[in-house]
PDB file of N, CA and C in Angstrom:
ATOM      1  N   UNK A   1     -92.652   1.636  43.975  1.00  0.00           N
ATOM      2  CA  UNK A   1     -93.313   0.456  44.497  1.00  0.00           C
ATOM      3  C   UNK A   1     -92.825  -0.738  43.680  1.00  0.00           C
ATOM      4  N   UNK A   2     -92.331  -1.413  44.391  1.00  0.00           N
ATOM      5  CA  UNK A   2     -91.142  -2.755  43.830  1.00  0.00           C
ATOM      6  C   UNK A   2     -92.671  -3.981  43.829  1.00  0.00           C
ATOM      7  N   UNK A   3     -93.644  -3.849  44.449  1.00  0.00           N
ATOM      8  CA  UNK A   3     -94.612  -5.018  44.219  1.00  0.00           C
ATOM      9  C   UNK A   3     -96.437  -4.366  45.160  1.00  0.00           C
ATOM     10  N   UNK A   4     -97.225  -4.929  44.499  1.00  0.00           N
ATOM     11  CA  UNK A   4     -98.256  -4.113  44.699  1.00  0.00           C
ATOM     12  C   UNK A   4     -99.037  -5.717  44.398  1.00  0.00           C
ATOM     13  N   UNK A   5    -100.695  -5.080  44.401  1.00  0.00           N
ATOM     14  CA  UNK A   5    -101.724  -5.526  43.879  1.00  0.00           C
ATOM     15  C   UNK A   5    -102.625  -4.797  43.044  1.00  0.00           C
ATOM     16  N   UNK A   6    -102.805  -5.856  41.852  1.00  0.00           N
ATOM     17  CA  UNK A   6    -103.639  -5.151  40.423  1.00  0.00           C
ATOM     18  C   UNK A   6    -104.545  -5.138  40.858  1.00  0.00           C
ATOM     19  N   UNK A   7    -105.548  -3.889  40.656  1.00  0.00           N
ATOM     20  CA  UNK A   7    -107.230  -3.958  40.695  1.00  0.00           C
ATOM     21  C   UNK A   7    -107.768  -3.694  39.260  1.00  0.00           C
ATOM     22  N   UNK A   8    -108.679  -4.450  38.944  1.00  0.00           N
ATOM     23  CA  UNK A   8    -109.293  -3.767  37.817  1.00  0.00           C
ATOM     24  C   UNK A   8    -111.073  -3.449  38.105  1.00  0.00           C
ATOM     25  N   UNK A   9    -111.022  -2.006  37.818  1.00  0.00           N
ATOM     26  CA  UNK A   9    -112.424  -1.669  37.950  1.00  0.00           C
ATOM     27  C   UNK A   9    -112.841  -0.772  36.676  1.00  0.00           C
ATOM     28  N   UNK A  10    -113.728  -0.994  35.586  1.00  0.00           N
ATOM     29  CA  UNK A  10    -113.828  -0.406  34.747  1.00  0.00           C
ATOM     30  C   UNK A  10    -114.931   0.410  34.726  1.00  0.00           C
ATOM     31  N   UNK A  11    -115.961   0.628  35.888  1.00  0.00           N
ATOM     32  CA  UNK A  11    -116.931   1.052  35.742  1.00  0.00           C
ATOM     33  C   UNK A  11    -117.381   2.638  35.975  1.00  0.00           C
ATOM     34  N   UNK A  12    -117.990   3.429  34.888  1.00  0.00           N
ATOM     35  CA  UNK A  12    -118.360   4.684  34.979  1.00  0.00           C
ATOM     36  C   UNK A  12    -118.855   4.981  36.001  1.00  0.00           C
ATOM     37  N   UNK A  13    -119.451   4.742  36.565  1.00  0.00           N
ATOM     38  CA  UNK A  13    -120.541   5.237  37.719  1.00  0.00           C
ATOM     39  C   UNK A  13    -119.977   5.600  38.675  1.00  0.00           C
ATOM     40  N   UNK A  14    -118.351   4.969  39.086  1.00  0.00           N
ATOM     41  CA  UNK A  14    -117.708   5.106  39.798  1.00  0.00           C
ATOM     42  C   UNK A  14    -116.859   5.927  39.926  1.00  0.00           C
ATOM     43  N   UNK A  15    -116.323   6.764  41.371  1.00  0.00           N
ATOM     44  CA  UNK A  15    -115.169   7.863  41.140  1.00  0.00           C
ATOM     45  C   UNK A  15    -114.395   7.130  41.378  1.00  0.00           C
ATOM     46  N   UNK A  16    -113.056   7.396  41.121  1.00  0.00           N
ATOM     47  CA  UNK A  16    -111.858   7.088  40.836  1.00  0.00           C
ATOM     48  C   UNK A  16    -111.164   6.886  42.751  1.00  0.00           C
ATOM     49  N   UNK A  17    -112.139   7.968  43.732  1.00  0.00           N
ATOM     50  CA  UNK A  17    -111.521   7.735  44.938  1.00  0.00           C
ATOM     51  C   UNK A  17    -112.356   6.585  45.602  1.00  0.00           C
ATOM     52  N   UNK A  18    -113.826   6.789  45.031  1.00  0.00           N
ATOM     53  CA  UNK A  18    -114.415   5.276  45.701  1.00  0.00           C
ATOM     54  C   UNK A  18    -113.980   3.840  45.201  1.00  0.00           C
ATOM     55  N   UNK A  19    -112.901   3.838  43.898  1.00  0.00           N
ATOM     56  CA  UNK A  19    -112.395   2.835  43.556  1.00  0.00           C
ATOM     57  C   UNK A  19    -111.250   2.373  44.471  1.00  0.00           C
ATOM     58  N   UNK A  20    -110.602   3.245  44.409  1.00  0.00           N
ATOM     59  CA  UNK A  20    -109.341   3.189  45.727  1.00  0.00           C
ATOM     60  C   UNK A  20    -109.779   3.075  46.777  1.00  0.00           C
ATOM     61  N   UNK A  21    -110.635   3.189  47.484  1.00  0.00           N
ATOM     62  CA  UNK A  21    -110.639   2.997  48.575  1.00  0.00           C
ATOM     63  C   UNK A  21    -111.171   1.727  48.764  1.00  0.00           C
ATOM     64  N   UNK A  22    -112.022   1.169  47.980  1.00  0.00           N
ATOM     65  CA  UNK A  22    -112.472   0.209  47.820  1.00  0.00           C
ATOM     66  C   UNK A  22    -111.414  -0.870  47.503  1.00  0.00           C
ATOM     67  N   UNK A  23    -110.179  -0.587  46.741  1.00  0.00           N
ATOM     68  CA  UNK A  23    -108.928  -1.444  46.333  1.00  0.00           C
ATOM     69  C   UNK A  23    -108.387  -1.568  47.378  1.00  0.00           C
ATOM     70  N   UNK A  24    -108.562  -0.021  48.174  1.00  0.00           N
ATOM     71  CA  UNK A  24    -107.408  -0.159  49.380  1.00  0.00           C
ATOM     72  C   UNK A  24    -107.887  -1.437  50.836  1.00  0.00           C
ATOM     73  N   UNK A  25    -109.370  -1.478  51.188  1.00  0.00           N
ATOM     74  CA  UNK A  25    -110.062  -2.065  51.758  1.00  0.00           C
ATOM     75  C   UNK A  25    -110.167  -3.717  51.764  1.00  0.00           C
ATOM     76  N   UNK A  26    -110.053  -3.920  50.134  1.00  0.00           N
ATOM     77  CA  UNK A  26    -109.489  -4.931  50.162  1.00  0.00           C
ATOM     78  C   UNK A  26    -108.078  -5.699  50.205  1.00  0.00           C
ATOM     79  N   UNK A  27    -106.949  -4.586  50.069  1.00  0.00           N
ATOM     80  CA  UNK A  27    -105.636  -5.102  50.245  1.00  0.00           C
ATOM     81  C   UNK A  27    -105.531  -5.076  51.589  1.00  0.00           C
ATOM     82  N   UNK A  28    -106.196  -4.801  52.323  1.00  0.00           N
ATOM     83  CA  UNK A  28    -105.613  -4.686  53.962  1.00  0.00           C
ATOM     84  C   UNK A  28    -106.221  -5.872  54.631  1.00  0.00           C
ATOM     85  N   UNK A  29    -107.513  -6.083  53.895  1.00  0.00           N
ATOM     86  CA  UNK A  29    -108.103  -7.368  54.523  1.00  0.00           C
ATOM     87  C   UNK A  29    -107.174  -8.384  54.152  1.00  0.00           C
ATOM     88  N   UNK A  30    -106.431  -8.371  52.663  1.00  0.00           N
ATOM     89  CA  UNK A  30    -105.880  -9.499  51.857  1.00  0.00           C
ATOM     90  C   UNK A  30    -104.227  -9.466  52.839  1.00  0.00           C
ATOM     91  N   UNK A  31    -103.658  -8.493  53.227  1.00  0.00           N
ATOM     92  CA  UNK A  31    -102.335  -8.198  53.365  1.00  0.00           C
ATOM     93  C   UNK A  31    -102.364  -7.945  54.817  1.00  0.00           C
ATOM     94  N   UNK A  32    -102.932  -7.915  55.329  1.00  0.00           N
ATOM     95  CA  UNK A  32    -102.884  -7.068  56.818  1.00  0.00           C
ATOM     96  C   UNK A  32    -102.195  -5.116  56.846  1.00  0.00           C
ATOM     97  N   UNK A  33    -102.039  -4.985  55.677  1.00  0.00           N
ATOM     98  CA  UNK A  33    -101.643  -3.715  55.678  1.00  0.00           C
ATOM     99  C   UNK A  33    -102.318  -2.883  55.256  1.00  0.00           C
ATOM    100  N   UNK A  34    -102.110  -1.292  55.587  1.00  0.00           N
ATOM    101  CA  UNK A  34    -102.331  -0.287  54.541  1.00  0.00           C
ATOM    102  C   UNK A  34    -101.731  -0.203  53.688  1.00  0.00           C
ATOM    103  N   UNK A  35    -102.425   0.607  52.465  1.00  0.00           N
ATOM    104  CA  UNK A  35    -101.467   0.716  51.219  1.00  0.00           C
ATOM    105  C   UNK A  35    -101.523   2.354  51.165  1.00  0.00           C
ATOM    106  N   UNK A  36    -100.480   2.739  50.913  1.00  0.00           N
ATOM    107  CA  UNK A  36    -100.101   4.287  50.489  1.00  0.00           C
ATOM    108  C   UNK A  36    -100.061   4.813  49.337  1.00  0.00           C
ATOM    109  N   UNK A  37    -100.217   3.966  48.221  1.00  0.00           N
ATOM    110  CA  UNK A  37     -99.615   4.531  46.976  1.00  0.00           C
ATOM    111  C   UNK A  37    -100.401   3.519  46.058  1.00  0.00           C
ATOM    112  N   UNK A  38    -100.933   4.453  45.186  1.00  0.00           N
ATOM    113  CA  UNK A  38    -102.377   3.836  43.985  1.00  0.00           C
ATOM    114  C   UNK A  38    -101.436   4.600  42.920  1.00  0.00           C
ATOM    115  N   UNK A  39    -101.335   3.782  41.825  1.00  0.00           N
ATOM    116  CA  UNK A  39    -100.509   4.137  41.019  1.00  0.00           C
ATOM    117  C   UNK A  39    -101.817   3.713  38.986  1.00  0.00           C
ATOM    118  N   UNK A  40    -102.115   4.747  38.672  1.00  0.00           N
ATOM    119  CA  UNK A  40    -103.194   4.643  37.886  1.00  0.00           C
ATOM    120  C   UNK A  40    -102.699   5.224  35.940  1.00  0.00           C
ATOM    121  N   UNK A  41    -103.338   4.794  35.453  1.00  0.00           N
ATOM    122  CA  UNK A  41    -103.579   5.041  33.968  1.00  0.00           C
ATOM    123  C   UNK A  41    -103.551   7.172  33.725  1.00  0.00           C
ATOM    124  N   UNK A  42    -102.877   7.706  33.747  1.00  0.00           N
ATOM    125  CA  UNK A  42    -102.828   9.024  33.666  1.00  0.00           C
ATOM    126  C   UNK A  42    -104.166   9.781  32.777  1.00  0.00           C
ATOM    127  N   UNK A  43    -105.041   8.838  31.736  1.00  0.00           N
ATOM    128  CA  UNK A  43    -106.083   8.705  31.732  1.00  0.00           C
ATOM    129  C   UNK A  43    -107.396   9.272  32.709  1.00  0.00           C
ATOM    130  N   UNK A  44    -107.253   7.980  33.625  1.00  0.00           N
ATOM    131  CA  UNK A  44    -108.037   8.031  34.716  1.00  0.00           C
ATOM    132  C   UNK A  44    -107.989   9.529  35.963  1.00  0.00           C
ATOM    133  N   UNK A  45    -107.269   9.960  35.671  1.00  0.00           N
ATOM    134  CA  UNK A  45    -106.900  10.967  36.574  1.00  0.00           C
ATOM    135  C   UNK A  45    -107.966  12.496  35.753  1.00  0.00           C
ATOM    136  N   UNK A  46    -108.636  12.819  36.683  1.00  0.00           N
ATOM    137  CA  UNK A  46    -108.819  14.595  35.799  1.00  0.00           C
ATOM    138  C   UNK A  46    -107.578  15.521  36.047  1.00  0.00           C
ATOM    139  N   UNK A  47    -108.384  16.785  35.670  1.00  0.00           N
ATOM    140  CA  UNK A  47    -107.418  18.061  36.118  1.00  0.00           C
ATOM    141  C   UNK A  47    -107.196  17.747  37.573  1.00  0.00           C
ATOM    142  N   UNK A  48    -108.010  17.325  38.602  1.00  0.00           N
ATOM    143  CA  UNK A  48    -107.937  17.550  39.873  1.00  0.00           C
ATOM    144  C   UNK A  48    -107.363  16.289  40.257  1.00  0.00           C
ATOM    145  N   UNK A  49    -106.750  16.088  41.059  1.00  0.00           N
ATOM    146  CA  UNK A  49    -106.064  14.823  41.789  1.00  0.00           C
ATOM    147  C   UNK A  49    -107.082  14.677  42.843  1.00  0.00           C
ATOM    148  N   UNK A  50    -107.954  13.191  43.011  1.00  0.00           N
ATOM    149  CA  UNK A  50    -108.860  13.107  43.705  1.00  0.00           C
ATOM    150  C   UNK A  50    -108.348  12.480  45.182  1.00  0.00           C
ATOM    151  N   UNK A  51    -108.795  13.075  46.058  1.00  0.00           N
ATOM    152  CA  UNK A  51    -108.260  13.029  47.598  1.00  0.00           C
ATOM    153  C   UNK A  51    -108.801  11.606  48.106  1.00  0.00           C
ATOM    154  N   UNK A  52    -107.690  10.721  49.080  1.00  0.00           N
ATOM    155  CA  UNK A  52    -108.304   9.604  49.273  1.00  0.00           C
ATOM    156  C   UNK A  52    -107.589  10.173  50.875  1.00  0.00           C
ATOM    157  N   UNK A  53    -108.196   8.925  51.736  1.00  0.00           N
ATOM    158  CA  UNK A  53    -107.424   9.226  53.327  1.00  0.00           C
ATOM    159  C   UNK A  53    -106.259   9.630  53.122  1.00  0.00           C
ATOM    160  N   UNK A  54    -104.912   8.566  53.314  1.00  0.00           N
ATOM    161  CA  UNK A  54    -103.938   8.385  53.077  1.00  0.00           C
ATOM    162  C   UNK A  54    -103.161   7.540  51.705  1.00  0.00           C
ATOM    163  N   UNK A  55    -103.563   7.631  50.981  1.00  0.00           N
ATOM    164  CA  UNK A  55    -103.229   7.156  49.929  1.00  0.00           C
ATOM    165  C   UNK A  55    -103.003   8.124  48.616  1.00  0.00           C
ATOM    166  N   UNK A  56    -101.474   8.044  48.397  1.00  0.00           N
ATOM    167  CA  UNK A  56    -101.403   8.711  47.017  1.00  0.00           C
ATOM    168  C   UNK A  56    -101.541   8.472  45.961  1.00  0.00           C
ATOM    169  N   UNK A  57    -101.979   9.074  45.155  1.00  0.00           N
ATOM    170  CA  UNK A  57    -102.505   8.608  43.763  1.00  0.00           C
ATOM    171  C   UNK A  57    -101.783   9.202  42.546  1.00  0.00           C
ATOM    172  N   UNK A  58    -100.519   8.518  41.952  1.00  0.00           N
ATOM    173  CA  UNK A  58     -99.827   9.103  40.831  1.00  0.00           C
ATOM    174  C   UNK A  58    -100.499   8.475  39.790  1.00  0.00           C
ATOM    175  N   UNK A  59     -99.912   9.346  38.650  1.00  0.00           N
ATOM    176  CA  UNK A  59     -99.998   8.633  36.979  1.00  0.00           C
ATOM    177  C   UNK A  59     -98.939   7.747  36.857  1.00  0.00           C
ATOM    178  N   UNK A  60     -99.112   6.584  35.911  1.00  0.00           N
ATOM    179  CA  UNK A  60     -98.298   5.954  35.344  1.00  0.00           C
ATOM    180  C   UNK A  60     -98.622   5.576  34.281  1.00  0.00           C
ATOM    181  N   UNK A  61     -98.173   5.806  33.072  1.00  0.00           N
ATOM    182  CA  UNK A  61     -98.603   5.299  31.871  1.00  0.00           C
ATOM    183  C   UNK A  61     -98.724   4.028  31.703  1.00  0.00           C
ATOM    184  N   UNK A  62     -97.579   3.112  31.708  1.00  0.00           N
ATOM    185  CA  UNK A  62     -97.944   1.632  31.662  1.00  0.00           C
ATOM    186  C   UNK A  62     -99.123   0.596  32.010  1.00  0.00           C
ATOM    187  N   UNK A  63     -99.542   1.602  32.782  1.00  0.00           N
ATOM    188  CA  UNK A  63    -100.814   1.120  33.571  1.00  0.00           C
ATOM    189  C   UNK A  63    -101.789   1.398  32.707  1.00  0.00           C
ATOM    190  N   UNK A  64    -102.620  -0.098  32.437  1.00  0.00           N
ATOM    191  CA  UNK A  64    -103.773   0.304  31.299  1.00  0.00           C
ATOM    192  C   UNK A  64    -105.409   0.661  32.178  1.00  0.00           C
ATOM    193  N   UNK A  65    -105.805   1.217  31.143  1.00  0.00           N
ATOM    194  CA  UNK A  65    -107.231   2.208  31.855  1.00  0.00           C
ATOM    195  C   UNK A  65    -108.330   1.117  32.818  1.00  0.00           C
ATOM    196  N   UNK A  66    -108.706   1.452  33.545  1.00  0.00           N
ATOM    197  CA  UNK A  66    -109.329   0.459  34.214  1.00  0.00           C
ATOM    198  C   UNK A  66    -108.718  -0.338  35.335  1.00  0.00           C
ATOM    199  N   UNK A  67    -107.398  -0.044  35.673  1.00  0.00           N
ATOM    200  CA  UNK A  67    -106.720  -0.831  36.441  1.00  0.00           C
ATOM    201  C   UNK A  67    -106.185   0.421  37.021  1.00  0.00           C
ATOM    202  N   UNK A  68    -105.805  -0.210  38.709  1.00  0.00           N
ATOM    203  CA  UNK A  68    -104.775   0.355  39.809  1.00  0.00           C
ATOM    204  C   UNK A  68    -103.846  -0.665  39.973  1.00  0.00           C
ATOM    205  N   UNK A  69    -102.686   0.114  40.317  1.00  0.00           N
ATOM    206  CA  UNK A  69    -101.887  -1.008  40.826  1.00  0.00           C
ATOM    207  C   UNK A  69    -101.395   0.031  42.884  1.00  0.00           C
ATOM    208  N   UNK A  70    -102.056  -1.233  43.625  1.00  0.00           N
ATOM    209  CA  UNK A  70    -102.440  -0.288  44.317  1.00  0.00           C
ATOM    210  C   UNK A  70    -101.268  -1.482  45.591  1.00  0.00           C
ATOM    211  N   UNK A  71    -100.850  -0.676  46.766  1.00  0.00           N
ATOM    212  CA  UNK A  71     -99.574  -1.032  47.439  1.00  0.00           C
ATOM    213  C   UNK A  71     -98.984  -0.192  48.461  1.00  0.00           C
ATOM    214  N   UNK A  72     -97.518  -0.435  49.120  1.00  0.00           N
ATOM    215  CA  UNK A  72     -96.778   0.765  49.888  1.00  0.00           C
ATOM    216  C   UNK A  72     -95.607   0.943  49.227  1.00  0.00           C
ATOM    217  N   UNK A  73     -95.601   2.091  49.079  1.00  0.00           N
ATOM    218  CA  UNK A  73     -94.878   2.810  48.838  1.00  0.00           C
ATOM    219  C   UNK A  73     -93.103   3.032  49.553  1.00  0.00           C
ATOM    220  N   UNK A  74     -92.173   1.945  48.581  1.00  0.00           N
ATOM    221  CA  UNK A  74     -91.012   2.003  49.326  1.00  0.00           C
ATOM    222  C   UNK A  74     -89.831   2.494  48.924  1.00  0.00           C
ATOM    223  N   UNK A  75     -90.141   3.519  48.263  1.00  0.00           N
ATOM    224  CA  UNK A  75     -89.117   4.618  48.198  1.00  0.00           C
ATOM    225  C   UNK A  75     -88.414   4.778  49.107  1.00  0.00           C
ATOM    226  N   UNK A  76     -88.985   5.662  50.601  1.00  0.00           N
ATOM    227  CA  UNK A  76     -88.876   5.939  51.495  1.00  0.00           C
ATOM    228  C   UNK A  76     -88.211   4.951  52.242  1.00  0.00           C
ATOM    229  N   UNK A  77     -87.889   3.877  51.386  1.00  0.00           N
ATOM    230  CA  UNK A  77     -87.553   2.497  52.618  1.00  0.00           C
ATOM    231  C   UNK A  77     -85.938   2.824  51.438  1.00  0.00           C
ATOM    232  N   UNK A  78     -85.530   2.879  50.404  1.00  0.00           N
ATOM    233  CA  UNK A  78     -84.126   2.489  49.589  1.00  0.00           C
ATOM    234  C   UNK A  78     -83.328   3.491  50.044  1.00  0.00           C
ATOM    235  N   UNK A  79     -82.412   2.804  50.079  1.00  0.00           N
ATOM    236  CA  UNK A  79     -81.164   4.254  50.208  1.00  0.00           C
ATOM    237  C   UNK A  79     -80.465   4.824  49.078  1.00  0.00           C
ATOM    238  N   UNK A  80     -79.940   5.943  49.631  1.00  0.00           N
ATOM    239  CA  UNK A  80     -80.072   6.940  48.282  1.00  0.00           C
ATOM    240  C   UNK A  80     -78.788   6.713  47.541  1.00  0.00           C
ATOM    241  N   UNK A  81     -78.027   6.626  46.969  1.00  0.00           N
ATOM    242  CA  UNK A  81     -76.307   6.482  46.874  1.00  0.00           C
ATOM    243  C   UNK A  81     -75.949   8.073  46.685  1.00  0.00           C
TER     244      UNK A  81
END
């Protein structure tokens, strides 16, 4: 993901998929799009990878705790050499 939108949500109470979806809800209102790809603090993640609709959810270290960097996913769009 070459460009996204930061969310920051720091709050316990919250799961990690009602955060995303909640990030995602607002990038579509903000963007007119869906976003595919939530990219999070490896932290934030448990043993289990938490299931959202369509949206994948990797680790990324750079990413500090409390924040998504949440977007589409355009891998699938570069060509390969």
């Amino acid at each position: 993901m070459q460009a996204g939108m930061m969310w920051f949500d720091n709050s316990k109470d919250t799961s990690l998929a009602s955060k995303v979806k909640t990030a995602a809800a607002y990038y579509h209102k903000k963007y007119g799009k869906s976003p595919d790809l939530c990219m999070v603090n490896p932290e934030m993640l448990s043993e289990k990878t938490p299931k959202t609709d369509k949206i994948v959810i990797r680790p990324y270290s750079p990413i500090l705790p409390g924040h998504l960097w949440i977007g589409i996913d355009d891998s699938r769009f570069r060509k390969k050499i």
